[in-house]
Every structure is written in structure tokens, then in C-alpha cells.
PDB file of N, CA and C in Angstrom:
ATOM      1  N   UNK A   1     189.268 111.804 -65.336  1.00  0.00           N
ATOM      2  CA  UNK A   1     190.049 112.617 -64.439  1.00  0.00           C
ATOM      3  C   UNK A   1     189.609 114.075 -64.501  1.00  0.00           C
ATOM      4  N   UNK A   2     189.171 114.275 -65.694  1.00  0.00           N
ATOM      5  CA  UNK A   2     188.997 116.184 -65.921  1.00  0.00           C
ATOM      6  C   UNK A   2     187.209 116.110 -65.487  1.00  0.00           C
ATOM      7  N   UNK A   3     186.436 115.028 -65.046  1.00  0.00           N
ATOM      8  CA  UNK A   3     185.177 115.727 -64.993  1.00  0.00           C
ATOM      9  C   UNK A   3     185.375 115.629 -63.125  1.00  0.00           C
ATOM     10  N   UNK A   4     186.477 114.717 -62.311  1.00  0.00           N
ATOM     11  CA  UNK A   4     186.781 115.082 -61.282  1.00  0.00           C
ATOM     12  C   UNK A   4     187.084 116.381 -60.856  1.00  0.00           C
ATOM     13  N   UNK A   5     188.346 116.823 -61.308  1.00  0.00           N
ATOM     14  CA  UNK A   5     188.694 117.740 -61.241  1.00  0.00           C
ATOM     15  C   UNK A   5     187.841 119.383 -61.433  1.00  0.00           C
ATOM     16  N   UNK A   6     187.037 119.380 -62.561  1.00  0.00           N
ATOM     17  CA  UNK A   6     185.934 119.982 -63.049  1.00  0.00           C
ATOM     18  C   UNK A   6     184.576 120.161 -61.729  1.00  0.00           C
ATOM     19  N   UNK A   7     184.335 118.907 -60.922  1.00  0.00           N
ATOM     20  CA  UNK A   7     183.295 118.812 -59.692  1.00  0.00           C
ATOM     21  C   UNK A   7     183.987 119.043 -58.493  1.00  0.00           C
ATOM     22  N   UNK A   8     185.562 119.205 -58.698  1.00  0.00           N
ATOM     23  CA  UNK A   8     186.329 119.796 -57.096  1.00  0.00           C
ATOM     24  C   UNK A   8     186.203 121.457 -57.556  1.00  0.00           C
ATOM     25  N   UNK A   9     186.452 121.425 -58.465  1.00  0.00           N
ATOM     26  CA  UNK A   9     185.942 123.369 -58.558  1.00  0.00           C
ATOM     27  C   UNK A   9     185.013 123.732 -58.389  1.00  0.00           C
ATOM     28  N   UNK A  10     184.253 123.081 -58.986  1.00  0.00           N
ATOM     29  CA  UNK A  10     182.284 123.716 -58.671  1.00  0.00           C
ATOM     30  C   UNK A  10     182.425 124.095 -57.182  1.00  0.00           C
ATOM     31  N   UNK A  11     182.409 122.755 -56.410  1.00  0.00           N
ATOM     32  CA  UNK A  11     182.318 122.257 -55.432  1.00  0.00           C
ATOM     33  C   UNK A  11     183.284 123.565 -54.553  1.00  0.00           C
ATOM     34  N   UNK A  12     184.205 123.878 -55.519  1.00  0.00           N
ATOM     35  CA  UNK A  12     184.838 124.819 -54.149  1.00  0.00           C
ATOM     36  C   UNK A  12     184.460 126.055 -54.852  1.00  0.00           C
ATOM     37  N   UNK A  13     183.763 126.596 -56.370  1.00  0.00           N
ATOM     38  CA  UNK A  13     183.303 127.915 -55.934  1.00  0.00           C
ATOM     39  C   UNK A  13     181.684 127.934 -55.426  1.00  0.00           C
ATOM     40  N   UNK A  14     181.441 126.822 -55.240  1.00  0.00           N
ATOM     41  CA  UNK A  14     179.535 126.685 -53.980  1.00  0.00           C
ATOM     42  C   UNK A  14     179.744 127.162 -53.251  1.00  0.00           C
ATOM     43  N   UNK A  15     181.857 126.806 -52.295  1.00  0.00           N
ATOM     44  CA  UNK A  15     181.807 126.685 -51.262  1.00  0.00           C
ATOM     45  C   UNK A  15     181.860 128.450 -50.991  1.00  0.00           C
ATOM     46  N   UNK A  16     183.079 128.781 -51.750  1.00  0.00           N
ATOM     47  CA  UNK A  16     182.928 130.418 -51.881  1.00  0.00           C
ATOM     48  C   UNK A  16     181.563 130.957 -51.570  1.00  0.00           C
ATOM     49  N   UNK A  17     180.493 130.778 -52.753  1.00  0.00           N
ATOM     50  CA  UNK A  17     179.595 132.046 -52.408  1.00  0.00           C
ATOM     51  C   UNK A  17     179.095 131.642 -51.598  1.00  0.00           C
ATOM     52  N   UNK A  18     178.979 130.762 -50.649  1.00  0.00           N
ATOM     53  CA  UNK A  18     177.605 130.483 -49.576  1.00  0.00           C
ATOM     54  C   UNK A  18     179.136 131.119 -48.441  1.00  0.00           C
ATOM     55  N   UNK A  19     180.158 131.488 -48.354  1.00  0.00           N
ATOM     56  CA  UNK A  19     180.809 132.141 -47.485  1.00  0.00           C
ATOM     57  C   UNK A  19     180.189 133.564 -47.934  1.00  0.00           C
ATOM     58  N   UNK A  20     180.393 134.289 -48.661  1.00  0.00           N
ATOM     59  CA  UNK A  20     180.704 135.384 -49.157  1.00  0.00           C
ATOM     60  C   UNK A  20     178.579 135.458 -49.035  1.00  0.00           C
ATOM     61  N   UNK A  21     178.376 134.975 -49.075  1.00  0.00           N
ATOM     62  CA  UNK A  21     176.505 134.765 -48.766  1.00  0.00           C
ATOM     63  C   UNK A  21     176.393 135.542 -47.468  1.00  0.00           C
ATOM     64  N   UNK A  22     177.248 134.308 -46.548  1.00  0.00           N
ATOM     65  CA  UNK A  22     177.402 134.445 -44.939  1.00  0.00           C
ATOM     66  C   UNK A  22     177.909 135.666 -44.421  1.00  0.00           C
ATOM     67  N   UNK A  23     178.579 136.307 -45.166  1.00  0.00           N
ATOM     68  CA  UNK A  23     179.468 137.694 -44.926  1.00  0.00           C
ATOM     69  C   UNK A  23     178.557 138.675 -45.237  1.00  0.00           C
ATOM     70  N   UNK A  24     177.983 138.503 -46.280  1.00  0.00           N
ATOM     71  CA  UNK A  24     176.994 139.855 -46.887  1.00  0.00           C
ATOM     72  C   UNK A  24     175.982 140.073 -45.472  1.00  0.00           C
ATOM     73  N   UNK A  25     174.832 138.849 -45.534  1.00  0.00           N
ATOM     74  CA  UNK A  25     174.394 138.830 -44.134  1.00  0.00           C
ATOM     75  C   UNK A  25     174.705 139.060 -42.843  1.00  0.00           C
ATOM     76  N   UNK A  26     175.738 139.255 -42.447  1.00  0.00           N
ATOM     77  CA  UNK A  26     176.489 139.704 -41.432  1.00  0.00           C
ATOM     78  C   UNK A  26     176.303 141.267 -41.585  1.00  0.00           C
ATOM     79  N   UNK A  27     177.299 141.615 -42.636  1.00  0.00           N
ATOM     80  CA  UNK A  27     177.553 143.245 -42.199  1.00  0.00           C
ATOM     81  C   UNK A  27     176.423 143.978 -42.916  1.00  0.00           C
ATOM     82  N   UNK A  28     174.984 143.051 -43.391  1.00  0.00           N
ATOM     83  CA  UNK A  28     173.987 144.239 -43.723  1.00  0.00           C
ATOM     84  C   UNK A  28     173.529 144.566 -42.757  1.00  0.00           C
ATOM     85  N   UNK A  29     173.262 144.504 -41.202  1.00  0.00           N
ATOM     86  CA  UNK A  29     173.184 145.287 -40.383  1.00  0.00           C
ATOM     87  C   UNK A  29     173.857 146.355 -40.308  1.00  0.00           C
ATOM     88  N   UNK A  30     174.626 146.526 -39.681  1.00  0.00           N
ATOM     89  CA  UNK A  30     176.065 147.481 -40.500  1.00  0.00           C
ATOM     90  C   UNK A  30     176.357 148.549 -41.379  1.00  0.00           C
ATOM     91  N   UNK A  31     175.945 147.862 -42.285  1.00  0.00           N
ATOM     92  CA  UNK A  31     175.278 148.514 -43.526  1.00  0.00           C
ATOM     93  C   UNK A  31     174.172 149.124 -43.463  1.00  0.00           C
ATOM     94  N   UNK A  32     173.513 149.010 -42.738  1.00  0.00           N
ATOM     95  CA  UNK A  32     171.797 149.314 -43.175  1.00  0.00           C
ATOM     96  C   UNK A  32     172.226 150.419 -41.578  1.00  0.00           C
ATOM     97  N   UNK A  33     172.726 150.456 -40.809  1.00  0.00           N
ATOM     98  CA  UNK A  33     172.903 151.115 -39.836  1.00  0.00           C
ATOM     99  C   UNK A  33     173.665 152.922 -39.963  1.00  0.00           C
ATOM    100  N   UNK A  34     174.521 152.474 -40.619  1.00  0.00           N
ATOM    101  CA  UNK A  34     175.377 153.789 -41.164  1.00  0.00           C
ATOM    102  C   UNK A  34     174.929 154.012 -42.823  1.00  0.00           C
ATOM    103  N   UNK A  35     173.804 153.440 -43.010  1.00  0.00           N
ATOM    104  CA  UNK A  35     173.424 154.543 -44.136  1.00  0.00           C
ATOM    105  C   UNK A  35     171.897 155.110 -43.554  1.00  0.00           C
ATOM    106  N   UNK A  36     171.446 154.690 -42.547  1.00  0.00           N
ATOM    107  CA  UNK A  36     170.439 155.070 -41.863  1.00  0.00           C
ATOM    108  C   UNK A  36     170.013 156.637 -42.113  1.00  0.00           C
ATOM    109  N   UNK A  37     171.119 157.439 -41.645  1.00  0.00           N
ATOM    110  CA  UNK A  37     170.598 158.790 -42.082  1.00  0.00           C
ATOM    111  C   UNK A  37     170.023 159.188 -43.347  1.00  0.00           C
ATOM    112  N   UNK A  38     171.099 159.082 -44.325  1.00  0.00           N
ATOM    113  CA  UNK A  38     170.668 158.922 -45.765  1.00  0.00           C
ATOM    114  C   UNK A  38     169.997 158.752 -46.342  1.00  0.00           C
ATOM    115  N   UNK A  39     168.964 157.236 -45.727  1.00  0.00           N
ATOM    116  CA  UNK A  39     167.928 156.734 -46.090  1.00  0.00           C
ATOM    117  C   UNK A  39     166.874 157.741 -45.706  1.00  0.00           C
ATOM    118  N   UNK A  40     166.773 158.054 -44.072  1.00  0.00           N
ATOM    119  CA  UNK A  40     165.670 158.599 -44.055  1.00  0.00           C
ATOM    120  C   UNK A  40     165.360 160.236 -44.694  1.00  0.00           C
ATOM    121  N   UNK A  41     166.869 160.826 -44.910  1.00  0.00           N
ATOM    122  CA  UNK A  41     166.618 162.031 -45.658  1.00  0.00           C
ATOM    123  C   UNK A  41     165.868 162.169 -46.948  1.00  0.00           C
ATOM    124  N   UNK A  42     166.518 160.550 -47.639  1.00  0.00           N
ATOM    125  CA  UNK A  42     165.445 160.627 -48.881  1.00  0.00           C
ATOM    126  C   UNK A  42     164.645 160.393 -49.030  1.00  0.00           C
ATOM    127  N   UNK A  43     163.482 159.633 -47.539  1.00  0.00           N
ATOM    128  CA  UNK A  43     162.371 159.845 -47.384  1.00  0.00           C
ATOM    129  C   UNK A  43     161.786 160.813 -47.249  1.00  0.00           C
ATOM    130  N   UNK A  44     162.329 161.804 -46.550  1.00  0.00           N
ATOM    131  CA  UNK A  44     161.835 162.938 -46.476  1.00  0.00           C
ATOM    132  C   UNK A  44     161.561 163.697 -47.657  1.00  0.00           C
ATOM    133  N   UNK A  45     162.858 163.663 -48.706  1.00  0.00           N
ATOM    134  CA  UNK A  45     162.522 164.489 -49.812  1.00  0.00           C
ATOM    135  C   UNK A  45     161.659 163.821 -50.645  1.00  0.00           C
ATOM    136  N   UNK A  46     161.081 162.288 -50.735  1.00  0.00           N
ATOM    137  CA  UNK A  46     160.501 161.737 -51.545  1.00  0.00           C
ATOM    138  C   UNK A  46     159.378 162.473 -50.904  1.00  0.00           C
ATOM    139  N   UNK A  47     158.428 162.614 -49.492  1.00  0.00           N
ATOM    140  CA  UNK A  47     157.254 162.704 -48.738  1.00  0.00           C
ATOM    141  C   UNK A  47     157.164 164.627 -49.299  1.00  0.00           C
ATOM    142  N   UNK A  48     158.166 165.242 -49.525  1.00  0.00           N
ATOM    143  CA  UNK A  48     157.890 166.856 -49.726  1.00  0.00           C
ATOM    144  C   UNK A  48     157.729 167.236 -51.231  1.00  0.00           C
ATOM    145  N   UNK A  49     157.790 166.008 -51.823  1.00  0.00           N
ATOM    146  CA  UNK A  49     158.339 165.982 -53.560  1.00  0.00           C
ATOM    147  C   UNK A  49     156.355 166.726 -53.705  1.00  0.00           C
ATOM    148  N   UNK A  50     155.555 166.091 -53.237  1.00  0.00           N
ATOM    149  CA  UNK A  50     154.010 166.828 -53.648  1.00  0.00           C
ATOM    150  C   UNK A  50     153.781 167.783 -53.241  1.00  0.00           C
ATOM    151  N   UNK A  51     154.670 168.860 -52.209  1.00  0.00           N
ATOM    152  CA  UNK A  51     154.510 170.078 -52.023  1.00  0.00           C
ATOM    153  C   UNK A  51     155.214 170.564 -52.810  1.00  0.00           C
ATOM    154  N   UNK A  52     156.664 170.437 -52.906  1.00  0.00           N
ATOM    155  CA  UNK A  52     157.203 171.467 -53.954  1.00  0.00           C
ATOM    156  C   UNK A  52     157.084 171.728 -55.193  1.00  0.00           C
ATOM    157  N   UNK A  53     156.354 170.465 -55.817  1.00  0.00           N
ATOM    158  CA  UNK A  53     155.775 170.515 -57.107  1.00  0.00           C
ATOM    159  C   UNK A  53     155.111 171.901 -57.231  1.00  0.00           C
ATOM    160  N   UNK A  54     153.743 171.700 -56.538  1.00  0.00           N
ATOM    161  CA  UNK A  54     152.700 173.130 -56.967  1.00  0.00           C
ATOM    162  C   UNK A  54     153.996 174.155 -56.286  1.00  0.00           C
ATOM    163  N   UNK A  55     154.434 174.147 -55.674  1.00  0.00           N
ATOM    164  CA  UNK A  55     155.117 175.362 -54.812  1.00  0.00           C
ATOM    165  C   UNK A  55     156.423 175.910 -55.991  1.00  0.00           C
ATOM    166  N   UNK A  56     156.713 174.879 -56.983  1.00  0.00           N
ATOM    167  CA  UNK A  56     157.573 175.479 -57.987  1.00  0.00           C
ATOM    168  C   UNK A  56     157.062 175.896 -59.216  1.00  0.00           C
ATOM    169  N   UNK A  57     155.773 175.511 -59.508  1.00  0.00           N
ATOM    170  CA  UNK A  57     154.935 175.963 -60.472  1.00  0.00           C
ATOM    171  C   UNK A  57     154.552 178.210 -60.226  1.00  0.00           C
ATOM    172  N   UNK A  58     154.218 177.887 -58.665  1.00  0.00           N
ATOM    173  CA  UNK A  58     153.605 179.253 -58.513  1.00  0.00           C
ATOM    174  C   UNK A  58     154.865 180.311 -58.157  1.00  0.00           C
ATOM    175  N   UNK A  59     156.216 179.540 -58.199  1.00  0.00           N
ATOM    176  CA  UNK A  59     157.321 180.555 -57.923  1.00  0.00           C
ATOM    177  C   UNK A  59     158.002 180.843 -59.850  1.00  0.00           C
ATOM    178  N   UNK A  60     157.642 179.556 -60.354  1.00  0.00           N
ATOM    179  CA  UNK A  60     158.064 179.787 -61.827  1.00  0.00           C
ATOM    180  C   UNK A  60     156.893 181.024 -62.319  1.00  0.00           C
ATOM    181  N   UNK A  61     155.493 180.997 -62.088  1.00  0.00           N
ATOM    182  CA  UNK A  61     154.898 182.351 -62.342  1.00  0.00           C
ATOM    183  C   UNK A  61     155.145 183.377 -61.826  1.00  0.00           C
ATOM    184  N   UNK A  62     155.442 183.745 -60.495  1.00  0.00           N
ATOM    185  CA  UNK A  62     155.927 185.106 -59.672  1.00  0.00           C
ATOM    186  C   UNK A  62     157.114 184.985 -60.576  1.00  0.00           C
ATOM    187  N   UNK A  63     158.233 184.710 -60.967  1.00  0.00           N
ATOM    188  CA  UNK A  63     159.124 184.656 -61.067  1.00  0.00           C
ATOM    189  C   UNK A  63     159.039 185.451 -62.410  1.00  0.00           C
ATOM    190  N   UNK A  64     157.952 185.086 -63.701  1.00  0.00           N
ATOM    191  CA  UNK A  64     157.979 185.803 -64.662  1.00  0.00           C
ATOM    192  C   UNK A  64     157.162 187.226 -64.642  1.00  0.00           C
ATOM    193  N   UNK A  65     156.649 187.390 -63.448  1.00  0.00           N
ATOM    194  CA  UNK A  65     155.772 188.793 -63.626  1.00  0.00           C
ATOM    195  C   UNK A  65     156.378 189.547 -62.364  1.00  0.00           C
ATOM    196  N   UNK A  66     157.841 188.935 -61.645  1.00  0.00           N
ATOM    197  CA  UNK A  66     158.298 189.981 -60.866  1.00  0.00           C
ATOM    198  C   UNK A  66     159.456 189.172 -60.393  1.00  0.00           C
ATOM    199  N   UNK A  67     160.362 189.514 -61.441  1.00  0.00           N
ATOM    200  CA  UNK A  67     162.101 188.748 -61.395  1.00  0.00           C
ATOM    201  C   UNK A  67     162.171 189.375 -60.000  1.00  0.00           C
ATOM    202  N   UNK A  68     162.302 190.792 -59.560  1.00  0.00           N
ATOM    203  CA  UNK A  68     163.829 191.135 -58.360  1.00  0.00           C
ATOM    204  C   UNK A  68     162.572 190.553 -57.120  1.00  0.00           C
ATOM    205  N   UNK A  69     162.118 190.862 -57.309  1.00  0.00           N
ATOM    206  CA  UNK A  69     160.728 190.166 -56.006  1.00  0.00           C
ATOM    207  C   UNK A  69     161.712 188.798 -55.758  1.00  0.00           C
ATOM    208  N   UNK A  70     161.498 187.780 -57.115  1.00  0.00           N
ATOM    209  CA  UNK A  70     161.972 186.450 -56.749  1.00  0.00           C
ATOM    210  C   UNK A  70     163.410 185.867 -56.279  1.00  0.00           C
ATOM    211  N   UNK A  71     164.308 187.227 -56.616  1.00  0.00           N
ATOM    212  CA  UNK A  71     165.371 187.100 -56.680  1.00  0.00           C
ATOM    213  C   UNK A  71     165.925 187.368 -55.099  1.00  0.00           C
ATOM    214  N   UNK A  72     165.127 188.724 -54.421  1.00  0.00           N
ATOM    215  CA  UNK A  72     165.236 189.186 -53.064  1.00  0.00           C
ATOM    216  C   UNK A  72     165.020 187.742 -52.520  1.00  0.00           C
ATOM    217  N   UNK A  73     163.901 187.281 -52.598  1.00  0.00           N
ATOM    218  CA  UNK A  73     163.475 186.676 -51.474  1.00  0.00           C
ATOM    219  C   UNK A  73     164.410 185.009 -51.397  1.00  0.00           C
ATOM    220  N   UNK A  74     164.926 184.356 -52.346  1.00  0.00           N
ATOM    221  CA  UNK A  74     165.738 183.847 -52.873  1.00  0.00           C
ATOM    222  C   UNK A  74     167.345 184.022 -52.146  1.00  0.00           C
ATOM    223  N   UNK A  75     167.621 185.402 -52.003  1.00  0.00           N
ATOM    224  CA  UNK A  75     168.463 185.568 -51.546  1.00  0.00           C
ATOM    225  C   UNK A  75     168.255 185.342 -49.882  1.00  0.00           C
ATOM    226  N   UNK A  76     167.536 185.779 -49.611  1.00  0.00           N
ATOM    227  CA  UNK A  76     167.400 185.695 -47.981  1.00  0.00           C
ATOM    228  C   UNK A  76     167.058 184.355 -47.496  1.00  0.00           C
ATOM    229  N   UNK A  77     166.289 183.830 -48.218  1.00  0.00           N
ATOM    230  CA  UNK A  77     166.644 181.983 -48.234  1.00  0.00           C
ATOM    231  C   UNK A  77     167.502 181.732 -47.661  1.00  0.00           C
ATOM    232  N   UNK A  78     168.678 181.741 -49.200  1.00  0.00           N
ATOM    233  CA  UNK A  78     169.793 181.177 -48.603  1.00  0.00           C
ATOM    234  C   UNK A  78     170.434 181.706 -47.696  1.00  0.00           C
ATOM    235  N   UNK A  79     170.334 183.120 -47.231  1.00  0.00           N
ATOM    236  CA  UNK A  79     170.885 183.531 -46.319  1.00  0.00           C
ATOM    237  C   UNK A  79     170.317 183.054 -44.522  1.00  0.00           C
ATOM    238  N   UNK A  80     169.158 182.818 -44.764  1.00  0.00           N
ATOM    239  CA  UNK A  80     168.924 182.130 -43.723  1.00  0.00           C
ATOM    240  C   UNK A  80     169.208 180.650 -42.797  1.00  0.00           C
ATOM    241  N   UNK A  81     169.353 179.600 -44.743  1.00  0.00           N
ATOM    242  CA  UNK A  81     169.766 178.530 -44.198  1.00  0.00           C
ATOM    243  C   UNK A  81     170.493 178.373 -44.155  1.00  0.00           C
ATOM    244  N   UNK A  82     172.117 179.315 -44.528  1.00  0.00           N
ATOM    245  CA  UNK A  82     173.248 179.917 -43.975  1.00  0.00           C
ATOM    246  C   UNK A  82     173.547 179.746 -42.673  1.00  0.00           C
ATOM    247  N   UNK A  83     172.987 180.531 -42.369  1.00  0.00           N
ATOM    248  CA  UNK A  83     172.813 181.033 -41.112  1.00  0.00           C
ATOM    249  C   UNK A  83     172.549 179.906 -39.802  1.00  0.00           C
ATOM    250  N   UNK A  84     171.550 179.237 -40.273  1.00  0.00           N
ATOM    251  CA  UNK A  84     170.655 178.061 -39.262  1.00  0.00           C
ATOM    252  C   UNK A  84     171.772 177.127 -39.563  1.00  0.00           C
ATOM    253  N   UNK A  85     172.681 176.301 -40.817  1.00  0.00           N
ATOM    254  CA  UNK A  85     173.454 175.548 -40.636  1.00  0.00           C
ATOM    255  C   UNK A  85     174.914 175.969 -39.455  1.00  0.00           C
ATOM    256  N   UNK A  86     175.121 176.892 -39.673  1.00  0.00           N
ATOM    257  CA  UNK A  86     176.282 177.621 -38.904  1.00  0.00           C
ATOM    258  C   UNK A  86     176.129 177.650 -37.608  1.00  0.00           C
ATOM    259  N   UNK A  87     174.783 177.589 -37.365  1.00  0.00           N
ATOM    260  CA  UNK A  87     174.267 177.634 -35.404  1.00  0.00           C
ATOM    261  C   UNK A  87     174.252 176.261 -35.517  1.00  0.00           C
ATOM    262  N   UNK A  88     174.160 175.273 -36.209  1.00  0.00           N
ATOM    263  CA  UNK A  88     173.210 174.305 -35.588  1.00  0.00           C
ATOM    264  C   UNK A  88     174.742 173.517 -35.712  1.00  0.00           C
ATOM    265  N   UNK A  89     175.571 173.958 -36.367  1.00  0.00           N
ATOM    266  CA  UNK A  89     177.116 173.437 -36.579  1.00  0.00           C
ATOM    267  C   UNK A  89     177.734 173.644 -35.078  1.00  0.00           C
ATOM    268  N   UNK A  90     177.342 175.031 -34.670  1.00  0.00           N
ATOM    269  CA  UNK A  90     178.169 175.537 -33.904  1.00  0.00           C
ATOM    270  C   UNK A  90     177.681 174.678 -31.879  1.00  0.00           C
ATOM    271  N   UNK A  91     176.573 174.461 -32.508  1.00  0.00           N
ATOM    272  CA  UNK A  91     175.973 173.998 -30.954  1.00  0.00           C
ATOM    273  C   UNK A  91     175.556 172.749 -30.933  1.00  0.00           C
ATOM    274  N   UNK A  92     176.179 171.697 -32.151  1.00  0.00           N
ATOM    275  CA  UNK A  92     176.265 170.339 -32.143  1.00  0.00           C
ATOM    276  C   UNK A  92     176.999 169.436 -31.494  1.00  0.00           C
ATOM    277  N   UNK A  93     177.278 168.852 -30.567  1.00  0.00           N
ATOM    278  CA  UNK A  93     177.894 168.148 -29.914  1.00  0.00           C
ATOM    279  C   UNK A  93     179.122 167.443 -30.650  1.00  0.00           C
ATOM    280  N   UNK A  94     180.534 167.034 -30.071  1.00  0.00           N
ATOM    281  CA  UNK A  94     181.410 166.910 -31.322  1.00  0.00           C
ATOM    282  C   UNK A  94     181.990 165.378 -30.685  1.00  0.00           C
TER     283      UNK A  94
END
């Protein structure tokens, strides 16, 4: 009686994951759709990762033979991409 009982459970958690199988497959479109942006941003930063390398090497040297140099220009950075997020906020479609 208990190795019956024992093959109606199997039998109904098979039945489970090949549902829960069927479901995953479903909403990974879905899934793969609304993380779309995400994905490709971190392509992007993976594809720029070999420029900023040397490009943080030669700002870590300016940086020790002329701090306010690095510090000005640093500042206006961010003040720029300040700036460009705030327009690009402001004239984005809602």
C-alpha cells in the first residue's frame, strides 16, 4: 500500500514541475523583454570596460602630479551629465 501511495506522489510532483516547466517557458519572453534595457546597458559597459581601463590608469597619473586640475575637470563632468540627464528627462515623452 505505501509503495502505491509513495508512486501517486512522485507521479504528482512530475506532474508539478513539467507545469511549472510550462510556465517558466511562457513568461521568459516576458522576462527577457522587460529586462531588455538592462541587458543591453551592460553590454555596453562590458564593450567600454577596454577603454576605461587605460583611460583610468592615465587619470590615476594626472591625478597625482595635478590634484585641482583633476578635481576641476571632474567637477564639470558631473556637472554636465547633470545637466544632459535633466534635458533629456525634460523632453522625454511620458
Amino acid at each position: 500500500m505505501k509503495h502505491r501511495d509513495r508512486e501517486a506522489h512522485i507521479a504528482e510532483l512530475l506532474q508539478k514541475i513539467q507545469q511549472q516547466r510550462q510556465e517558466l517557458s511562457t513568461d521568459r519572453q516576458t522576462w527577457l523583454a522587460a529586462t531588455s534595457r538592462y541587458d543591453q546597458g551592460w553590454q555596453t559597459l562590458l564593450q567600454a570596460k577596454r577603454y576605461l581601463l587605460p583611460v583610468g590608469g592615465v587619470l590615476a597619473v594626472l591625478s597625482l602630479r595635478h590634484p585641482r586640475r583633476l578635481t576641476r575637470w571632474v567637477k564639470r563632468g558631473l556637472g554636465l551629465w547633470s545637466s544632459w540627464r535633466m534635458v533629456r528627462n525634460l523632453l522625454s515623452p511620458r
